[in-house]
Each structure stands twice: as structure tokens, then as C-alpha cells.
Protein backbone atom coordinates (compact mmCIF):
# COMPACT_ATOMS: atom_id res chain seq x y z
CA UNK A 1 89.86 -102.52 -7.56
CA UNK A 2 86.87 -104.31 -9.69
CA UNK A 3 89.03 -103.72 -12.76
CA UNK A 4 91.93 -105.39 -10.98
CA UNK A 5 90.38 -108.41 -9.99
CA UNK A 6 87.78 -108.68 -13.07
CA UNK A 7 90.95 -108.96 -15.17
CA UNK A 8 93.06 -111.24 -12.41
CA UNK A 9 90.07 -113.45 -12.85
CA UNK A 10 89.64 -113.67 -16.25
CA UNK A 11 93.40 -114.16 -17.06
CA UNK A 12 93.34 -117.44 -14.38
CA UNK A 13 89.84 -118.73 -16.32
CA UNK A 14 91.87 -118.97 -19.31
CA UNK A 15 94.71 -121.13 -18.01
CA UNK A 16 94.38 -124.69 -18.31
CA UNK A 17 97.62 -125.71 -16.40
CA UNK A 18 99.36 -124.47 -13.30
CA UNK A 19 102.92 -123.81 -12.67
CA UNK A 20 103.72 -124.23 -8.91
CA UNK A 21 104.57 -120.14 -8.99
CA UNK A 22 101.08 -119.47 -10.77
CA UNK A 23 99.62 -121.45 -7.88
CA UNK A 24 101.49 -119.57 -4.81
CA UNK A 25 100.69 -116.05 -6.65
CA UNK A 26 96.95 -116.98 -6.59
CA UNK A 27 97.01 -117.55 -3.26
CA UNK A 28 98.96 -114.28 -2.58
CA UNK A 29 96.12 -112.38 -4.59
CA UNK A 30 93.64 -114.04 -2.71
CA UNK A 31 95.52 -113.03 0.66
CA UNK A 32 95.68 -109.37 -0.56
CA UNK A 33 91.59 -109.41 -1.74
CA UNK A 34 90.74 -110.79 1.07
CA UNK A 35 93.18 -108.03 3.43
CA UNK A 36 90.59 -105.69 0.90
CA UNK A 37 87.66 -107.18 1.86
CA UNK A 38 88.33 -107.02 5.81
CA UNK A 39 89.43 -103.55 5.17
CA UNK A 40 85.89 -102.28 3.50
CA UNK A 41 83.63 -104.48 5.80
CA UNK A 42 85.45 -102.64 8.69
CA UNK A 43 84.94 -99.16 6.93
CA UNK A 44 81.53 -100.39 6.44
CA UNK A 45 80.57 -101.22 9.87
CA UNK A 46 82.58 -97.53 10.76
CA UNK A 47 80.28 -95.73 8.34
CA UNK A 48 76.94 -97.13 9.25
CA UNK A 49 77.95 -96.57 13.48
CA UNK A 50 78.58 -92.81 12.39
CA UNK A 51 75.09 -92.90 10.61
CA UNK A 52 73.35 -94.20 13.65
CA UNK A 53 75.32 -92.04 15.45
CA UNK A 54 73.89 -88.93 13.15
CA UNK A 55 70.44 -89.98 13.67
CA UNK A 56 70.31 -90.26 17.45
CA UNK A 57 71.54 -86.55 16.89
CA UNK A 58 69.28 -85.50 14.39
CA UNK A 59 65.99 -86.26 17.04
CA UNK A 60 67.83 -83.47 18.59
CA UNK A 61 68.58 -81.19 15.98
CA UNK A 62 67.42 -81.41 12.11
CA UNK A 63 70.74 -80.26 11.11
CA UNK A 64 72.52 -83.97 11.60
CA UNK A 65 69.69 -85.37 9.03
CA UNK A 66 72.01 -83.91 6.44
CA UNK A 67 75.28 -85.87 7.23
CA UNK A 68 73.21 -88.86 8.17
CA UNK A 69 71.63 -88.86 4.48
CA UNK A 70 74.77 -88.64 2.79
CA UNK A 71 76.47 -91.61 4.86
CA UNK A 72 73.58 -93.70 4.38
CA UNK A 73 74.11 -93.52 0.52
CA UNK A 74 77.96 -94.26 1.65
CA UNK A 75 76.81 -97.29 3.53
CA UNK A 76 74.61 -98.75 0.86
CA UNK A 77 77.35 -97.89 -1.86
CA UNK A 78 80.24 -99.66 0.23
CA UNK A 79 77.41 -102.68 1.15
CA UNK A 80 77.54 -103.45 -2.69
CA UNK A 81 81.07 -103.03 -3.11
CA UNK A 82 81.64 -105.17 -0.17
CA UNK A 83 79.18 -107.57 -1.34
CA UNK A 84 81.59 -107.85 -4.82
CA UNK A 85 84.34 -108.77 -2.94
CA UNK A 86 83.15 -111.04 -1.22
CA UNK A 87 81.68 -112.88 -4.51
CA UNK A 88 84.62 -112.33 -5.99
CA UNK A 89 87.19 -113.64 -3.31
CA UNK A 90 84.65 -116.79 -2.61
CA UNK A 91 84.88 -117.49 -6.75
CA UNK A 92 88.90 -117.46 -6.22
CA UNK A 93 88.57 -120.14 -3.82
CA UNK A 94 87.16 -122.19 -6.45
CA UNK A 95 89.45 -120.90 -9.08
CA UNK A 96 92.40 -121.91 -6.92
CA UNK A 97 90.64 -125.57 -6.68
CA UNK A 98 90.49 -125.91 -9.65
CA UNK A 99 94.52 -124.92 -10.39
CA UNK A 100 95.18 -127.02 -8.03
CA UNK A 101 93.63 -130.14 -9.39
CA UNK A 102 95.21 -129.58 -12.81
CA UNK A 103 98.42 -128.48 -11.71
């Protein structure tokens, strides 16, 4: 997905003038990153309720340390990732001002 939208991006920075069909696909891309972005902060929140959920459990039992380790990493991974998107679908909103002031 950062591959996608890194080159999305850079192909719109280098366009000085906007079609009326350039303009209505940016806004479709932004609709579908931002669809992504809802998607991975809900994962995200899913993840991290699991964690806490692991670590209530592993005051009982040592055993659910394990799984609780690994999802942290999970959560701080998709916390960056989600963190990306965001940046990136906020910068689109400015990319699609700016189309739409030299369209």
C-alpha cells in the first residue's frame, strides 16, 4: 500500500493542470485511502483490546505474556503504518486543493 500511494502521490506532484476526470479520480483515491485508513485504525484498536485482553490473563498465568508480546509489536507496527496513512491521506487533501485551484 505505501508503494501505491508513494507513487499516486508523486505522479499528481508532477501535474501542473487538471482535467475534470484527473480531479474526480483523486477524489476516488482519496475515498479508497481513506476506506484504508478506517480499516487499519479499526484493526488497530482490535489488536491492542486483544493485548489488554492477554495481559489481564497473563496476571493469571505466565503463558498469555507470550501472545501479549507478540501483539504488542503488532500494535506498535500497525500504529506507524496507521500513522502513514493518515499523513499521507491529510497531504492528498492538499494535493486535491491545489488541482483544484489550477484546474
Amino acid at each position: 500500500m505505501r508503494m501505491y500511494m508513494n507513487e499516486y502521490i508523486k505522479t499528481i506532484e508532477k501535474k501542473d493542470n487538471f482535467s475534470k476526470d484527473e480531479v474526480e479520480e483523486l477524489v476516488l483515491k482519496i475515498k479508497f485511502f481513506q476506506h484504508e485508513r478506517l480499516i487499519h485504525l479499526i484493526v488497530t484498536f482490535f489488536f491492542a483490546l486483544f493485548a489488554i485482553i492477554f495481559l489481564a490473563l497473563g496476571m493469571i498465568s505466565y503463558v498469555f505474556l507470550i501472545p501479549f508480546v507478540l501483539l504488542i509489536i503488532f500494535v506498535i507496527l500497525y500504529i506507524f503504518h496507521y500513522f502513514y496513512l493518515e499523513n499521507s491521506v491529510q497531504y492528498m487533501y492538499k494535493l486535491y486543493d491545489k488541482a483544484i485551484q489550477k484546474k
